[in-house]
N, C-alpha and C. Protein backbone atom coordinates (compact mmCIF):
# COMPACT_ATOMS: atom_id res chain seq x y z
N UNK A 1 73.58 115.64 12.58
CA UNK A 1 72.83 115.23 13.75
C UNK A 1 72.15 113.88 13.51
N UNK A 2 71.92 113.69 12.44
CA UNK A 2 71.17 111.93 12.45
C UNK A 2 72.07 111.06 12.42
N UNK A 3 73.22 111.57 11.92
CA UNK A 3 74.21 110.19 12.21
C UNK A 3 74.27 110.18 13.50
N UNK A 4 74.54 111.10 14.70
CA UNK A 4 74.42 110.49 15.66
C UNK A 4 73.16 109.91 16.60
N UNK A 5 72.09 110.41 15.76
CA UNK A 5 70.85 109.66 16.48
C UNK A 5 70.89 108.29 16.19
N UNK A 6 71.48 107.86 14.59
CA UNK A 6 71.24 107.01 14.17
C UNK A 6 72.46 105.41 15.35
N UNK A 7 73.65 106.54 15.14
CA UNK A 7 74.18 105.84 16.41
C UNK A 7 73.98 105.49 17.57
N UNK A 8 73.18 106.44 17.94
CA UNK A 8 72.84 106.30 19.40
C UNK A 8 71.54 105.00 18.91
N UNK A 9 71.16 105.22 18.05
CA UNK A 9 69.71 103.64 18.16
C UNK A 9 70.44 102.57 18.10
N UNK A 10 71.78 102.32 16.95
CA UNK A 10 71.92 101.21 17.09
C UNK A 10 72.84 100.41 18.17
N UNK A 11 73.41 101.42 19.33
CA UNK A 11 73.80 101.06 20.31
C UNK A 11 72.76 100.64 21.23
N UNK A 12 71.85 101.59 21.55
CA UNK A 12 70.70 100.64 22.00
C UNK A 12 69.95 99.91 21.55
N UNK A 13 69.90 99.20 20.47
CA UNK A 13 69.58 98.18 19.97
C UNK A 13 70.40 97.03 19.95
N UNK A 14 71.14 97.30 19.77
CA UNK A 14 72.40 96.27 20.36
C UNK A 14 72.40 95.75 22.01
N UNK A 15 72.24 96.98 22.91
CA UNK A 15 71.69 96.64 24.28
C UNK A 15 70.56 95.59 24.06
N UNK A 16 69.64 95.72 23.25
CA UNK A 16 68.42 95.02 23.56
C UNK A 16 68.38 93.66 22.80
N UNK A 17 69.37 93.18 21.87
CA UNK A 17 69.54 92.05 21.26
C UNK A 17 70.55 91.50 22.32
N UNK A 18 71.06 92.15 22.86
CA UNK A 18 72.02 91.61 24.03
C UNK A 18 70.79 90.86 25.05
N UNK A 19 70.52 91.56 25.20
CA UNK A 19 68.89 91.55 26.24
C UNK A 19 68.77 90.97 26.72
N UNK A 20 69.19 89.70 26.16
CA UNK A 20 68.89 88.71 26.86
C UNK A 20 69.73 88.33 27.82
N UNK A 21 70.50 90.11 28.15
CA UNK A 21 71.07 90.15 29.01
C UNK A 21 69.88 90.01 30.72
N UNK A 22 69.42 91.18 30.60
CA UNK A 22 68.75 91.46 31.90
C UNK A 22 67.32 92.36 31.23
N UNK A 23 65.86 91.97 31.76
CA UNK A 23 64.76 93.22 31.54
C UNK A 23 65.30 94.41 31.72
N UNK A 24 65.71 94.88 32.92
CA UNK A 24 66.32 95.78 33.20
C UNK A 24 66.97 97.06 32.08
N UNK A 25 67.91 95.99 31.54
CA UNK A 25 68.74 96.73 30.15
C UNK A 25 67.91 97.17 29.25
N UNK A 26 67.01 96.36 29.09
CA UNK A 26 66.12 96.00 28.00
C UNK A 26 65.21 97.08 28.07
N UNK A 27 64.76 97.18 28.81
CA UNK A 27 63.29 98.75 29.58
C UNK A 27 63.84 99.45 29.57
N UNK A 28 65.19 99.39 29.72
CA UNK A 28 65.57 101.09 29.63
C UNK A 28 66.00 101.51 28.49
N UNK A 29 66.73 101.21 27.84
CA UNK A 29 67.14 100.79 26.34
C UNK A 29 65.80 101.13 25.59
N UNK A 30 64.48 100.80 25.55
CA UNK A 30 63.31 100.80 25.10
C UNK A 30 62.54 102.15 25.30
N UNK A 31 62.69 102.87 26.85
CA UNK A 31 62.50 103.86 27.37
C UNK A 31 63.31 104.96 26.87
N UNK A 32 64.45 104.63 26.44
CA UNK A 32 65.04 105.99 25.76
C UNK A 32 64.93 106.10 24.36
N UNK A 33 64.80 105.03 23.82
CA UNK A 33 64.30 105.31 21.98
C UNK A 33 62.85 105.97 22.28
N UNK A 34 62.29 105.14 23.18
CA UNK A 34 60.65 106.23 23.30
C UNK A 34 60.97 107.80 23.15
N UNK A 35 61.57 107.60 24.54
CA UNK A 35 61.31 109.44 25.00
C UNK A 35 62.70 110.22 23.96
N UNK A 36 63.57 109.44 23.56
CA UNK A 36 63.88 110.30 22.70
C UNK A 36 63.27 109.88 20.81
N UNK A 37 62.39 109.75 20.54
CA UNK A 37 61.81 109.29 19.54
C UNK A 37 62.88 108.72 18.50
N UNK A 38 63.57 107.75 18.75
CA UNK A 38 64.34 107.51 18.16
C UNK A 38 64.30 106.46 16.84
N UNK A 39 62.93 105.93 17.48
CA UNK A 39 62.50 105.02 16.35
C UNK A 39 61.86 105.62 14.99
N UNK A 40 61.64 107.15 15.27
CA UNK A 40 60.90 107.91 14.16
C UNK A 40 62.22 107.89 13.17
N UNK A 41 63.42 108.01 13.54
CA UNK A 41 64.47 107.79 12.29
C UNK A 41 64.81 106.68 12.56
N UNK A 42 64.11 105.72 13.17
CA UNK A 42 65.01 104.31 12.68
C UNK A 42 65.01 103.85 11.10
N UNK A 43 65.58 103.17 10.76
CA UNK A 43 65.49 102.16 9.30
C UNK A 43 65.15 102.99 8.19
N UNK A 44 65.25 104.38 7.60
CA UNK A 44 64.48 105.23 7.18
C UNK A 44 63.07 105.89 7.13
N UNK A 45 63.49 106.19 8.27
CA UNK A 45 62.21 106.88 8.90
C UNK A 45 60.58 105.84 8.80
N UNK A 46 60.89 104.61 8.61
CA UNK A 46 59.76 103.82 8.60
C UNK A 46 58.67 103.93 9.29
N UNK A 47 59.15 104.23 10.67
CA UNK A 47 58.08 103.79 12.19
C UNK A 47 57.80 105.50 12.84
N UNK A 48 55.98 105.47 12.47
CA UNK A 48 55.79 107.20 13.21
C UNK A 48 55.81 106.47 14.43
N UNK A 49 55.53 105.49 14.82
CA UNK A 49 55.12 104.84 16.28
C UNK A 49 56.24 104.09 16.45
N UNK A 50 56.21 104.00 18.25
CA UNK A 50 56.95 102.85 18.99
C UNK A 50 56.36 101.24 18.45
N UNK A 51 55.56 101.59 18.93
CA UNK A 51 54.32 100.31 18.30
C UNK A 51 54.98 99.50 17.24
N UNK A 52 54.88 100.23 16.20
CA UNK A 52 55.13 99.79 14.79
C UNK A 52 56.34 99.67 15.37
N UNK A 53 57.48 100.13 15.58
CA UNK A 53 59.04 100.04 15.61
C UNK A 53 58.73 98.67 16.41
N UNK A 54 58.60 98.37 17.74
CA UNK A 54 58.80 97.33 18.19
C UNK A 54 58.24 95.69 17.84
N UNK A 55 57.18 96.36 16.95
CA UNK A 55 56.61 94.74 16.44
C UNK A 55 57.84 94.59 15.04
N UNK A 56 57.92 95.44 14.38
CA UNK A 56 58.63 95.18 13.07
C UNK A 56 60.14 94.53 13.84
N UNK A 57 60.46 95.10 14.63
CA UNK A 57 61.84 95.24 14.76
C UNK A 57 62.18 93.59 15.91
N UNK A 58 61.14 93.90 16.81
CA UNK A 58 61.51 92.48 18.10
C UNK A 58 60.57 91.57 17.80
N UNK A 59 59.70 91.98 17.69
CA UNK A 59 58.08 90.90 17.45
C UNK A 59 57.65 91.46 18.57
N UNK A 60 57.32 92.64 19.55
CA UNK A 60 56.59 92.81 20.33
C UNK A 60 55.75 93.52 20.51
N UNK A 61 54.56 93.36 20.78
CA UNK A 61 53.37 94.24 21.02
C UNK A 61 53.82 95.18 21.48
N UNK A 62 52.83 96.21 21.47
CA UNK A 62 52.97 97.39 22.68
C UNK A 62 52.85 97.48 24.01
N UNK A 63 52.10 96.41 24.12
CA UNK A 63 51.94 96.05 25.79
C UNK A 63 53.29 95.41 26.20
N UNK A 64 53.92 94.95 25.72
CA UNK A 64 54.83 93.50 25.84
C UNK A 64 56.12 95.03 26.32
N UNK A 65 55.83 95.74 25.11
CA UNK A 65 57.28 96.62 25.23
C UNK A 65 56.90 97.79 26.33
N UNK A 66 55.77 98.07 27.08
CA UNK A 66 55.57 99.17 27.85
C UNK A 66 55.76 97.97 29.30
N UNK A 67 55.40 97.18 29.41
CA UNK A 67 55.13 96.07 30.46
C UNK A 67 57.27 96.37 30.93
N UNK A 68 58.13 96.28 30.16
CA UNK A 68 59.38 95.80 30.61
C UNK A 68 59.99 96.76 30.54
N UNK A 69 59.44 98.40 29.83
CA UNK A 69 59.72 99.81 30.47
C UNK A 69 59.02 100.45 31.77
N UNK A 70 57.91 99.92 32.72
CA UNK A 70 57.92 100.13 33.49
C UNK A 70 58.47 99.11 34.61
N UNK A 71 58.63 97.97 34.14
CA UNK A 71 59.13 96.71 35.42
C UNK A 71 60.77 97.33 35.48
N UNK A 72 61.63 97.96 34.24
CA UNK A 72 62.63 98.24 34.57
C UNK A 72 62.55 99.39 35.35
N UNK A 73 61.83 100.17 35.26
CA UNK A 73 62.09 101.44 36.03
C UNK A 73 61.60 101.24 37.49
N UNK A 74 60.70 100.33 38.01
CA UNK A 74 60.45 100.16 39.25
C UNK A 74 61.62 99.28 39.78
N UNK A 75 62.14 98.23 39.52
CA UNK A 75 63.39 97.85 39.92
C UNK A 75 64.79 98.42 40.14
N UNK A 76 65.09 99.81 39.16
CA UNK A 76 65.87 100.83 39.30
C UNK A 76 65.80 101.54 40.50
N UNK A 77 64.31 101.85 40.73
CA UNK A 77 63.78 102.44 41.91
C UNK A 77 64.38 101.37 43.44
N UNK A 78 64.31 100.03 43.04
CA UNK A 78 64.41 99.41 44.37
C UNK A 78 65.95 99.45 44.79
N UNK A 79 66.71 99.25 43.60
CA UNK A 79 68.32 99.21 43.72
C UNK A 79 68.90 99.96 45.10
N UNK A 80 68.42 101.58 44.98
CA UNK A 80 69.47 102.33 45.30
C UNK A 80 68.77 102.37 46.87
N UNK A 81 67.73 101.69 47.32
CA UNK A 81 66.55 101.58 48.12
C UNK A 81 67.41 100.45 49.28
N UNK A 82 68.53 100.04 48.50
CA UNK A 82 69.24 98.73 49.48
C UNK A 82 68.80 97.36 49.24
N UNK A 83 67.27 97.30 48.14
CA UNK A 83 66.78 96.30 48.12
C UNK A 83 67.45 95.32 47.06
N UNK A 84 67.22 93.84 47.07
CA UNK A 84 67.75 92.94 46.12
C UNK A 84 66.71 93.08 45.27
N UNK A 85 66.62 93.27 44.18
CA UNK A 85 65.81 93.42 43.13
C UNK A 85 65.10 92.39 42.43
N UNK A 86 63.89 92.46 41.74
CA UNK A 86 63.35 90.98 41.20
C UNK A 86 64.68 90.60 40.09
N UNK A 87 64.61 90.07 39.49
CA UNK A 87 65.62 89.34 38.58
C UNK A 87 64.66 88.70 37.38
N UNK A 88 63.47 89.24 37.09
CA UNK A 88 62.72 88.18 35.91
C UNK A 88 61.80 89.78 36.04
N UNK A 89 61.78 90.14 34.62
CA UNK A 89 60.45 91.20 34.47
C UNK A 89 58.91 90.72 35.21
N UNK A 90 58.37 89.26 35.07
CA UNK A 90 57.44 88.94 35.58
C UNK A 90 57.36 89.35 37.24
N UNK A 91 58.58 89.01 38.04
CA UNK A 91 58.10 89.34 39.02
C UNK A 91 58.03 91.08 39.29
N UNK A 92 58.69 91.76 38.63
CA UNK A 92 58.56 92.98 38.61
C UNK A 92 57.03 93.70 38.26
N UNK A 93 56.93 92.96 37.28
CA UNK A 93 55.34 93.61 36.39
C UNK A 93 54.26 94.12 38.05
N UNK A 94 53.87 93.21 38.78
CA UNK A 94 52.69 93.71 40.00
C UNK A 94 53.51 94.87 40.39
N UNK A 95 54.58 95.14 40.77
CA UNK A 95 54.85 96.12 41.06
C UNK A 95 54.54 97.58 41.04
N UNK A 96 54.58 97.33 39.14
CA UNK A 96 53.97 98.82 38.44
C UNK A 96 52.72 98.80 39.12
N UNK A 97 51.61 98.05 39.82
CA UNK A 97 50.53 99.18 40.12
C UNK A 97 50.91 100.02 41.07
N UNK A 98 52.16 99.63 41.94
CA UNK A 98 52.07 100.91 42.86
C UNK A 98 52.70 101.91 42.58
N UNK A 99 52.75 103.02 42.87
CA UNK A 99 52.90 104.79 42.49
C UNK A 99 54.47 104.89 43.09
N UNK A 100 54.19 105.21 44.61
CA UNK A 100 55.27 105.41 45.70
C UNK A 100 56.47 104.66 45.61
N UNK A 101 57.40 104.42 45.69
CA UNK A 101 58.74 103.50 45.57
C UNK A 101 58.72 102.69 46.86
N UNK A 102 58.39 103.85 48.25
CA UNK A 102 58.70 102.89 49.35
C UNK A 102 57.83 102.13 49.44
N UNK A 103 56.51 102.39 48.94
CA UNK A 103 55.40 101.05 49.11
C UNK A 103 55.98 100.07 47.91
N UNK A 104 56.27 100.12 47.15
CA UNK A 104 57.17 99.11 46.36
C UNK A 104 58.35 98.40 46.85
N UNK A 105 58.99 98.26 47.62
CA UNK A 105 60.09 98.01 48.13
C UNK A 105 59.22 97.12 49.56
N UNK A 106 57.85 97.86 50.02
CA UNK A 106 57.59 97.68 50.92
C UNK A 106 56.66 95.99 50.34
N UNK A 107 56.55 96.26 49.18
CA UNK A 107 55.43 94.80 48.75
C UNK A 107 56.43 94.34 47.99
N UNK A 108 57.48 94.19 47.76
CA UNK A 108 58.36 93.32 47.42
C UNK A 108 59.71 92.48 48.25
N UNK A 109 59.43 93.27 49.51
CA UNK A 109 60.18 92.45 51.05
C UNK A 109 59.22 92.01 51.34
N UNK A 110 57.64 92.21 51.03
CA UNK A 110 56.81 91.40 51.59
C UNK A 110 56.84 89.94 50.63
N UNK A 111 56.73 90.06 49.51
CA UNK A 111 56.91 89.06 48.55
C UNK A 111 57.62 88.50 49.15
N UNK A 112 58.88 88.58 49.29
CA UNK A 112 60.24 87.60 49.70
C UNK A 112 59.58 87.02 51.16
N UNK A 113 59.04 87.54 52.17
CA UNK A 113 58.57 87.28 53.32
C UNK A 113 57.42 85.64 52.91
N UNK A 114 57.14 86.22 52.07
CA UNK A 114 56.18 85.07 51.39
C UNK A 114 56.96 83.80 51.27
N UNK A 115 57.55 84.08 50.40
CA UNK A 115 58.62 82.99 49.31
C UNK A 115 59.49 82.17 50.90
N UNK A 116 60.13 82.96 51.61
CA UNK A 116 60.95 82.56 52.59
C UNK A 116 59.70 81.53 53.53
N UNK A 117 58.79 82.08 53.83
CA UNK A 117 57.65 81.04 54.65
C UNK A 117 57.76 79.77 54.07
N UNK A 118 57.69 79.25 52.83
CA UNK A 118 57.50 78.00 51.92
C UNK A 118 58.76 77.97 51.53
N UNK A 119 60.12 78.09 52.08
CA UNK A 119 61.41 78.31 51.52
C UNK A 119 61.65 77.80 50.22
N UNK A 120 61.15 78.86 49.52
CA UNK A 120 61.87 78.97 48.17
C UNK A 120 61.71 80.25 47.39
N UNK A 121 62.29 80.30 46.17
CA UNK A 121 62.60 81.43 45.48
C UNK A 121 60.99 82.18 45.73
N UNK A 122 60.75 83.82 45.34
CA UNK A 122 59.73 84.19 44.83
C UNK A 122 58.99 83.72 43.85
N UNK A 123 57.88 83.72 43.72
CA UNK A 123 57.13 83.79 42.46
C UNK A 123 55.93 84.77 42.50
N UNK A 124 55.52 85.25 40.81
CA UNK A 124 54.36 86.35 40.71
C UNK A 124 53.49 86.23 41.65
N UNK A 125 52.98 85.16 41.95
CA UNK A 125 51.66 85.65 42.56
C UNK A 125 51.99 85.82 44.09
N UNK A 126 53.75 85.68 44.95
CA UNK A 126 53.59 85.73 46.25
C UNK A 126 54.16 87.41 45.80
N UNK A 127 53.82 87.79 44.69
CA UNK A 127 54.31 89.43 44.30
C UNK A 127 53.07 90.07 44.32
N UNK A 128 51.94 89.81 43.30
CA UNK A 128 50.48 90.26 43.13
C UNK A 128 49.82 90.04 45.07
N UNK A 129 50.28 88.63 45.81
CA UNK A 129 49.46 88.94 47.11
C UNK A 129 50.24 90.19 47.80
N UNK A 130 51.58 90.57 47.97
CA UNK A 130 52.21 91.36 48.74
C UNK A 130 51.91 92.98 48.18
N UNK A 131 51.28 93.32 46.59
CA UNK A 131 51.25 94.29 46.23
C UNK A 131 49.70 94.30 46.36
N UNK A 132 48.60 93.61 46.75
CA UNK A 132 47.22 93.55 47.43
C UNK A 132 47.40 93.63 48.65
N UNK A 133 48.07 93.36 49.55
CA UNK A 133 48.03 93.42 50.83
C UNK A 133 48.37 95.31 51.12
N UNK A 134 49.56 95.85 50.43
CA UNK A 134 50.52 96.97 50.37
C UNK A 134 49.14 97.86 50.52
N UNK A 135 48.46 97.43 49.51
CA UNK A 135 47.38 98.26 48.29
C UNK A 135 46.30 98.86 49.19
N UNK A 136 46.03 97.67 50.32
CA UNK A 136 44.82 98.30 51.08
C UNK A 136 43.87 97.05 50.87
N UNK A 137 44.25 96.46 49.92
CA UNK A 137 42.94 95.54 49.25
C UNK A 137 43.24 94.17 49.87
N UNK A 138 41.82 93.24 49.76
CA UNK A 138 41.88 92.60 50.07
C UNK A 138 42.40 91.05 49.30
N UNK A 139 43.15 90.15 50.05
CA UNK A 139 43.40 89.49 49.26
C UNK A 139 43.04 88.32 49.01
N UNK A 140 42.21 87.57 47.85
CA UNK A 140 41.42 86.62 47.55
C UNK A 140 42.09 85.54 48.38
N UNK A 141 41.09 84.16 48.82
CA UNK A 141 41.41 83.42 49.29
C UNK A 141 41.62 82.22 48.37
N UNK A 142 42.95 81.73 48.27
CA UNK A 142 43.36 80.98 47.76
C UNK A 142 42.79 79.47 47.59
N UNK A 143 41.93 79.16 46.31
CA UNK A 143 41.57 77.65 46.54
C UNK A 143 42.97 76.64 45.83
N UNK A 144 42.34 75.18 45.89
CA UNK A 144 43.51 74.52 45.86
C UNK A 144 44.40 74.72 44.34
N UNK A 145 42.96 75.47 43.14
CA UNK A 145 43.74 75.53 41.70
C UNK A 145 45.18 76.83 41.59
N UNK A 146 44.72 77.81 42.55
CA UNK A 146 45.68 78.70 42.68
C UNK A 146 46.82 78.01 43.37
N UNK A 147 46.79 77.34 44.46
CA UNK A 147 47.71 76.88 45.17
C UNK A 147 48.86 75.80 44.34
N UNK A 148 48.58 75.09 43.21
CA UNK A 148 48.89 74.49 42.51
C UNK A 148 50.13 74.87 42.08
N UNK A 149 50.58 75.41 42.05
CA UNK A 149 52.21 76.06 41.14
C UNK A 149 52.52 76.05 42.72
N UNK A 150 52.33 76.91 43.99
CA UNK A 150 53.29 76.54 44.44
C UNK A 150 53.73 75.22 45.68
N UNK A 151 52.55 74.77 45.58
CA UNK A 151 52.78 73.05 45.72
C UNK A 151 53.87 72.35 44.78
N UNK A 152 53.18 72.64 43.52
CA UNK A 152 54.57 71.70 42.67
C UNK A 152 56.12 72.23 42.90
N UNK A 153 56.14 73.59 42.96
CA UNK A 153 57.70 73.86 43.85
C UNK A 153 58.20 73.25 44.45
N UNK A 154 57.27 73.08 45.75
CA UNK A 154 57.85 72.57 47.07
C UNK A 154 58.10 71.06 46.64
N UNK A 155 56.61 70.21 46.02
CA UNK A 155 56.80 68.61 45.53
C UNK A 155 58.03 68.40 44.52
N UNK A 156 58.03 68.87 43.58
CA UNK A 156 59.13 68.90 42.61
C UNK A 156 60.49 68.94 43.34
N UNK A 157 60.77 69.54 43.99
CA UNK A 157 61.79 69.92 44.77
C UNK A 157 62.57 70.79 43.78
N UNK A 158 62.18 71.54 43.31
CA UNK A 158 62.59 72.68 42.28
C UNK A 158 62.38 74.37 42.94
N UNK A 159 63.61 74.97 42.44
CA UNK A 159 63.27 76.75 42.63
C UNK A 159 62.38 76.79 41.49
N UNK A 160 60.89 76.44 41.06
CA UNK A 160 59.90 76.82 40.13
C UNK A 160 58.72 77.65 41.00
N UNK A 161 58.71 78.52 39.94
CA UNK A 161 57.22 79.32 40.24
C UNK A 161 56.66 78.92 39.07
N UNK A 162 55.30 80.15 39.11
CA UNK A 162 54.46 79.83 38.11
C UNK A 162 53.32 81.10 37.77
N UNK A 163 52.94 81.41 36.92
CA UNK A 163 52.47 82.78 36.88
C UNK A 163 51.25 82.41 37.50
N UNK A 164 50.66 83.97 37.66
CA UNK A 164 49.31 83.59 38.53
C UNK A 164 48.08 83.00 38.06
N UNK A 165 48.23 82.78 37.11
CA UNK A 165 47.03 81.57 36.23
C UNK A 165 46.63 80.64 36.25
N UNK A 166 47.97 79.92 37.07
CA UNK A 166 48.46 78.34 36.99
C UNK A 166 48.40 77.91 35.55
N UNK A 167 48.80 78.69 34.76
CA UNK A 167 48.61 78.01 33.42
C UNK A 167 50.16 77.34 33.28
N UNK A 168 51.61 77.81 33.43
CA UNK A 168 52.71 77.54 33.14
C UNK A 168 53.39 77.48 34.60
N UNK A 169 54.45 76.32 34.57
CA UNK A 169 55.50 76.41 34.95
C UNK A 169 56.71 77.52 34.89
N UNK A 170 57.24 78.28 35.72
CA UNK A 170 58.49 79.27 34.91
C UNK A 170 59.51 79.02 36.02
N UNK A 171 60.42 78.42 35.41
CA UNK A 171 62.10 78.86 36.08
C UNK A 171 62.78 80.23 36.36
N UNK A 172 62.69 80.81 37.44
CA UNK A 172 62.78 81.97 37.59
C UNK A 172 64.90 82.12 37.33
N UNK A 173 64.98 81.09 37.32
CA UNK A 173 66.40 81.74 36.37
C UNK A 173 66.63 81.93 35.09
N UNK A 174 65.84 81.01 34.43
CA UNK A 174 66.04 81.14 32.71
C UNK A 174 65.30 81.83 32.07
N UNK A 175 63.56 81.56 33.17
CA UNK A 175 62.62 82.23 31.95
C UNK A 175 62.20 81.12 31.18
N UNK A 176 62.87 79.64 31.08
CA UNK A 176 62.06 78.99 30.42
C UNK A 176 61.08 78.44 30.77
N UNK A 177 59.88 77.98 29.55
CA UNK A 177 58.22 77.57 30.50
C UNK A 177 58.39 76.08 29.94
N UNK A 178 57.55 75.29 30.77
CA UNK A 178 57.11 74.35 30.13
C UNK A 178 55.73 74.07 30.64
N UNK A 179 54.73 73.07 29.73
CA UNK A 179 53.13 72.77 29.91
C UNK A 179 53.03 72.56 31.12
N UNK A 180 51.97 73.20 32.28
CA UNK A 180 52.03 72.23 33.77
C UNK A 180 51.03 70.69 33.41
N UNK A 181 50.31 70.63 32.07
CA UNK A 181 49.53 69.61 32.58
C UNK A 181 51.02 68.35 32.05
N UNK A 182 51.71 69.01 31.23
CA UNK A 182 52.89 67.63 30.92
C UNK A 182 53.86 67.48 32.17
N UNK A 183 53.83 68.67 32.99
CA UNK A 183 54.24 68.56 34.39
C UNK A 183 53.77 67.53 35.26
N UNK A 184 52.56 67.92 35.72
CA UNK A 184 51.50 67.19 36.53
C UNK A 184 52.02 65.25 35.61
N UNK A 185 51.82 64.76 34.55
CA UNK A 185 51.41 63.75 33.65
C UNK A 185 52.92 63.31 33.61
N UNK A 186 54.22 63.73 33.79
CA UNK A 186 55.49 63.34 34.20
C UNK A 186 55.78 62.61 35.84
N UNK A 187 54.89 63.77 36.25
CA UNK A 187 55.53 63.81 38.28
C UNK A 187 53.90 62.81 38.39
N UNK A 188 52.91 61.97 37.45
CA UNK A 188 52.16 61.72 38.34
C UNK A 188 50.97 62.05 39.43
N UNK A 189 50.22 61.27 39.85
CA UNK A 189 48.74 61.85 40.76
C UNK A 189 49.69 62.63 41.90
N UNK A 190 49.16 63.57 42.15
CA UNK A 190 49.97 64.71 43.30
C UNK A 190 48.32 64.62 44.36
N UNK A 191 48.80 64.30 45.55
CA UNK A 191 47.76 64.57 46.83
C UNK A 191 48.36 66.14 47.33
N UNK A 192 46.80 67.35 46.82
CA UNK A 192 48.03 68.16 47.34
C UNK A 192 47.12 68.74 48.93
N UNK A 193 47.85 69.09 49.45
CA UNK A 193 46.88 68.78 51.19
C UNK A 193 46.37 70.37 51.26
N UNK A 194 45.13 70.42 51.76
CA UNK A 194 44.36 71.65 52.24
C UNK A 194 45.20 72.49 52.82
N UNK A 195 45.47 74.09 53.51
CA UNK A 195 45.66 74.35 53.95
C UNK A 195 45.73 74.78 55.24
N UNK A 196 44.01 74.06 55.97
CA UNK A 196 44.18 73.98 57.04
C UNK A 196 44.74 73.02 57.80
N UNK A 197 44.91 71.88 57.00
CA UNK A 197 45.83 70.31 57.55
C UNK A 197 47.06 70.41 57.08
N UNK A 198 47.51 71.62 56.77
CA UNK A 198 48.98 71.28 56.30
C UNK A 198 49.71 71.52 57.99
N UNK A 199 50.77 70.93 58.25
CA UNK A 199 51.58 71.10 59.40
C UNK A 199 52.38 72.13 59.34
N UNK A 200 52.13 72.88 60.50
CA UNK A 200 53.10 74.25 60.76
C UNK A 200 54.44 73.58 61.04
């Protein structure tokens, strides 16, 4: 029986060095060494914990590795729902606060409703406003430092988002980041206009 546990890990571990296939693969792949404790016989029995297994093994925290076992499983949820699914764990992550699937599906057509107003791709935070709106809650009013990532979208003339920090730039196809202030200090003084003078 451990040879085949032991098989079964390193096929999903192989999924997850692939990984860089899709989050998706990756969360679930992660989700079944959990629930089937598979990391307790990994490498000779090294790891009593996930924890320990995933920092030794990927470099990832525990947050890092629970964050992309629940963004995969809420996107699983949206699939069979008819919905187009996020495509970047980040935009998935707001998701996990909600419980229900259809209110998930329901704040992630709202997201896109967002993204489509300013025609361009999604980004986290038109995900975090659509899963505050879903929520009941109210949603903060945006000053111009929040607004900043997705101004530079539209100015840049780039499919870029940006997490809700405004700390980074992110290409929602690659995943790669780069500095926004070497952004901003490339593209130049940006006038970026209020939102009540912007033209409908």
């Amino acid at each position: 029986m451990t040879a085949v546990v032991h098989s079964e890990l390193h096929e999903l571990e192989e999924v997850i060095e692939r990984g860089l296939a899709t989050f998706v693969e990756v969360g679930t792949a992660l989700a079944k060494i959990r629930d089937g404790r598979l990391y307790d016989v990994a490498h000779g029995g090294a790891y009593l914990r996930l924890e320990d297994y995933c920092q030794d093994r990927w470099g990832w925290g525990r947050n890092y590795a629970n964050r992309l076992i629940r963004a995969a499983q809420v996107t699983e949820r949206l699939v069979p729902m008819g919905t187009t699914a996020p495509k970047i764990e980040r935009l998935a992550r707001p998701l996990t606060k909600i419980k229900e699937p259809e209110q998930q599906a329901q704040a992630w057509a709202r997201a896109q409703e967002i993204a489509a107003h300013d025609n361009r791709k999604v980004i986290a935070a038109d995900v975090e406003e659509a899963v505050a709106e879903v929520m009941g809650g109210a949603v903060k009013p945006t000053d111009d430092r929040d607004r900043l990532p997705r101004h530079m979208a539209r100015l840049q003339g780039h499919d870029r988002g940006a997490d809700c920090r405004g700390v980074a730039v992110c290409d929602g196809s690659t995943g790669e980041r780069c500095d926004i202030k070497k952004a901003l200090r490339e593209q130049g003084p940006v006038q970026l206009p209020h939102p009540e003078n912007e033209e409908k």
